[in-house]
Protein backbone atom coordinates (compact mmCIF):
# COMPACT_ATOMS: atom_id res chain seq x y z
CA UNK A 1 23.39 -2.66 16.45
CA UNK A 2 20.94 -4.13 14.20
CA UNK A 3 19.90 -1.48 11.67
CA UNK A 4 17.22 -2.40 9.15
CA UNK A 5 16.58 -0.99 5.56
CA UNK A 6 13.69 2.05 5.82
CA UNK A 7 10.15 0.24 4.25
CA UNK A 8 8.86 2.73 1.84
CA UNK A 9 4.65 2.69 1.16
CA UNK A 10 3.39 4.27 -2.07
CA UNK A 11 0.22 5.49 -0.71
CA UNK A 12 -2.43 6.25 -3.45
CA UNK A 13 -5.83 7.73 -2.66
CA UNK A 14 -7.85 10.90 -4.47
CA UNK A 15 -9.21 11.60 -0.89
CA UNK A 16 -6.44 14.35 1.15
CA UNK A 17 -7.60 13.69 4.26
CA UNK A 18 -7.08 9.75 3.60
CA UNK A 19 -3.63 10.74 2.72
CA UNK A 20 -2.81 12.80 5.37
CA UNK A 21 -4.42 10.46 7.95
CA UNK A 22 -3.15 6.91 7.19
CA UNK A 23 0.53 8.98 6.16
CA UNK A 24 0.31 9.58 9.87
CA UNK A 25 -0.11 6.66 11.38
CA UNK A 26 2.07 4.69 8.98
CA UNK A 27 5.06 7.31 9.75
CA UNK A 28 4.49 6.96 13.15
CA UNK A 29 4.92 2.95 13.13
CA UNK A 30 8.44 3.59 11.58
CA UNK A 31 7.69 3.47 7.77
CA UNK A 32 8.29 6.06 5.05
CA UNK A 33 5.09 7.45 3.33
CA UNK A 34 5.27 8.15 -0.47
CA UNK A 35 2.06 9.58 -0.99
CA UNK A 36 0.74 10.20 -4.41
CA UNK A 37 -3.10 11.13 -5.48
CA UNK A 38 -4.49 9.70 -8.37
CA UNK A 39 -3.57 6.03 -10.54
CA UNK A 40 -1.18 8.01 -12.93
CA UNK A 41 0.36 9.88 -10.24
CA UNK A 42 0.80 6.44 -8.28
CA UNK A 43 2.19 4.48 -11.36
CA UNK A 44 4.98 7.08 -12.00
CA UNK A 45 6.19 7.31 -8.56
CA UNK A 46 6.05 3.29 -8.47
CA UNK A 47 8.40 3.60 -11.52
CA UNK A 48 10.65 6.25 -9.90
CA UNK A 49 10.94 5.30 -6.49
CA UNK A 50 10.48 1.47 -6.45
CA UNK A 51 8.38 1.07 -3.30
CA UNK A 52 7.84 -2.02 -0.77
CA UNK A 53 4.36 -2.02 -1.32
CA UNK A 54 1.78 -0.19 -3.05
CA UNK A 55 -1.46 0.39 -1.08
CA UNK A 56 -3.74 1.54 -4.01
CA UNK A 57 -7.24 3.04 -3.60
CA UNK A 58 -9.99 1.50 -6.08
CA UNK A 59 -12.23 4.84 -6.95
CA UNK A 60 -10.23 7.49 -8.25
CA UNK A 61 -10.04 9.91 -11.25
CA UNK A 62 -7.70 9.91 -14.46
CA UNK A 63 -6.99 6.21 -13.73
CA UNK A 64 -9.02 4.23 -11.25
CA UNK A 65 -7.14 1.31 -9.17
CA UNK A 66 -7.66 -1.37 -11.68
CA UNK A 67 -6.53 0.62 -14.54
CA UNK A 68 -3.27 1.70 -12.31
CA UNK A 69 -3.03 -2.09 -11.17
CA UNK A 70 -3.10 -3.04 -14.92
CA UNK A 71 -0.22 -0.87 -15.51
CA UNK A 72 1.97 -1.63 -12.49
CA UNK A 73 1.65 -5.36 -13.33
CA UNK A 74 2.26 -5.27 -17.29
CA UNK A 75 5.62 -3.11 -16.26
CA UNK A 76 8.58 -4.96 -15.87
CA UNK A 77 9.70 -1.76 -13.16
CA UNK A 78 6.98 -2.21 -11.05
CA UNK A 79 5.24 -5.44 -11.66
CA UNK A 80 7.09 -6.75 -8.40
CA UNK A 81 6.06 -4.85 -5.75
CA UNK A 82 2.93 -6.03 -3.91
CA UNK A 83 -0.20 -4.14 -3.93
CA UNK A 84 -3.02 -3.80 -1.55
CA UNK A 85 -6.41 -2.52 -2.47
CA UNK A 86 -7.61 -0.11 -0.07
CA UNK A 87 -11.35 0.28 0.04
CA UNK A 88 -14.63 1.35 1.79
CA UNK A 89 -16.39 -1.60 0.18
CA UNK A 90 -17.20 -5.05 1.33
CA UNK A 91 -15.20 -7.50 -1.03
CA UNK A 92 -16.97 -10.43 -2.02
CA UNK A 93 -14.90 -14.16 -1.93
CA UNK A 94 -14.94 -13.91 -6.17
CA UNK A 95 -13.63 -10.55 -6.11
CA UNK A 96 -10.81 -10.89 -4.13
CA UNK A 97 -10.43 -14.11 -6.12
CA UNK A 98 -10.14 -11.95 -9.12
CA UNK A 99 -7.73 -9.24 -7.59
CA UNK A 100 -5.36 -12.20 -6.79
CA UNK A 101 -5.44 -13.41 -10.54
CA UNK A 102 -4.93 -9.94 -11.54
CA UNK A 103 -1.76 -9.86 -9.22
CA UNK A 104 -3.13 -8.37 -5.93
CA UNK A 105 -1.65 -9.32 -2.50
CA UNK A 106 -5.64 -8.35 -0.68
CA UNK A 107 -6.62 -5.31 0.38
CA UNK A 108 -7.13 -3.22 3.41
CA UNK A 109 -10.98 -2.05 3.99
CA UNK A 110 -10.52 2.16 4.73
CA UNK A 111 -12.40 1.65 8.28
CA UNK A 112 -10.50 -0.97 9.46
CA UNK A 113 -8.56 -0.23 12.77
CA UNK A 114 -5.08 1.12 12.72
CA UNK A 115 -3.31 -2.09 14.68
CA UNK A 116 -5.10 -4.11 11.84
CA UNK A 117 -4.13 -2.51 9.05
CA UNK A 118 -0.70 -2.31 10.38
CA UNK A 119 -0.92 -6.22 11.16
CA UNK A 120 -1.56 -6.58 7.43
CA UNK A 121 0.84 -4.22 5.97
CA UNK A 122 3.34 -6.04 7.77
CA UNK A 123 2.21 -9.61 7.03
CA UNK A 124 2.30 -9.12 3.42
CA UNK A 125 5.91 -7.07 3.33
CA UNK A 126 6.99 -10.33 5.21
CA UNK A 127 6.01 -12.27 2.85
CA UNK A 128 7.85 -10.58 0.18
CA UNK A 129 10.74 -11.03 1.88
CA UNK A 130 10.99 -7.63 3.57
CA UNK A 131 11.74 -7.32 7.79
CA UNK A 132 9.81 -4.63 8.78
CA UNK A 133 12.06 -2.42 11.63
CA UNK A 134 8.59 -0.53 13.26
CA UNK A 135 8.83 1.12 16.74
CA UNK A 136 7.83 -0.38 19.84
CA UNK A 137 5.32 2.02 21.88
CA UNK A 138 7.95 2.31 24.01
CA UNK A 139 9.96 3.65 21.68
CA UNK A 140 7.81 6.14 20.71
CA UNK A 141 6.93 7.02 24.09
């Protein structure tokens, strides 16, 4: 049998209900949820817990996204681990041109659906070498 390392998600977002909804869904497609609910918050636990990936609201009190982004990537703990933006608003070409210069991996609009986030989430962990082990529907079922 086949067994494949548990993908861990630092999940940072000011908004509870974003937390507790997307925590769902990512649990349920097989991945452990680290959820954490403001920049500083997210930046320690980064440090503590060295996640897979980082998916890192943009709007947020004590330290916003960038600030927390700024700090990930200047620390030689954290600046590995790939980051998505997550956001409500429509990125322009030169922004996410700018994210990617500042070390982001692109981001994941807050209303997209759940099988495209998911499709994203996994592209990206691929790409940093990780083999993502999510249940089948089946499996669930």
């Amino acid at each position: 049998m086949n067994v494949k390392k548990q993908i861990h998600i630092l999940l940072v977002d000011d908004d509870a209900d974003i937390l507790r909804l997307f925590s769902g869904w990512f649990t349920q497609e097989g991945y452990e949820v680290l959820p954490a609910h403001d920049g500083n918050e997210g930046r320690e636990m980064a440090r503590r817990f060295q996640p897979d990936l980082i998916l890192l609201d943009i709007h947020m009190p004590v330290i916003d996204g960038y600030k927390a982004l700024e700090y990930l990537k200047n620390d030689k703990e954290t600046a590995h681990i790939p980051v998505l933006f997550l956001t409500n608003e429509d990125m322009s070409i030169e922004a996410q041109k700018t994210w990617k210069e500042m070390g982001v991996d692109g981001y994941l609009p807050k209303s997209e659906p759940r099988e495209k986030m998911i499709a994203t989430i996994t592209e990206v962990l691929k790409r940093h070498g990780h083999e993502p082990s999510l249940k089948s529907k089946e499996e669930v079922a």
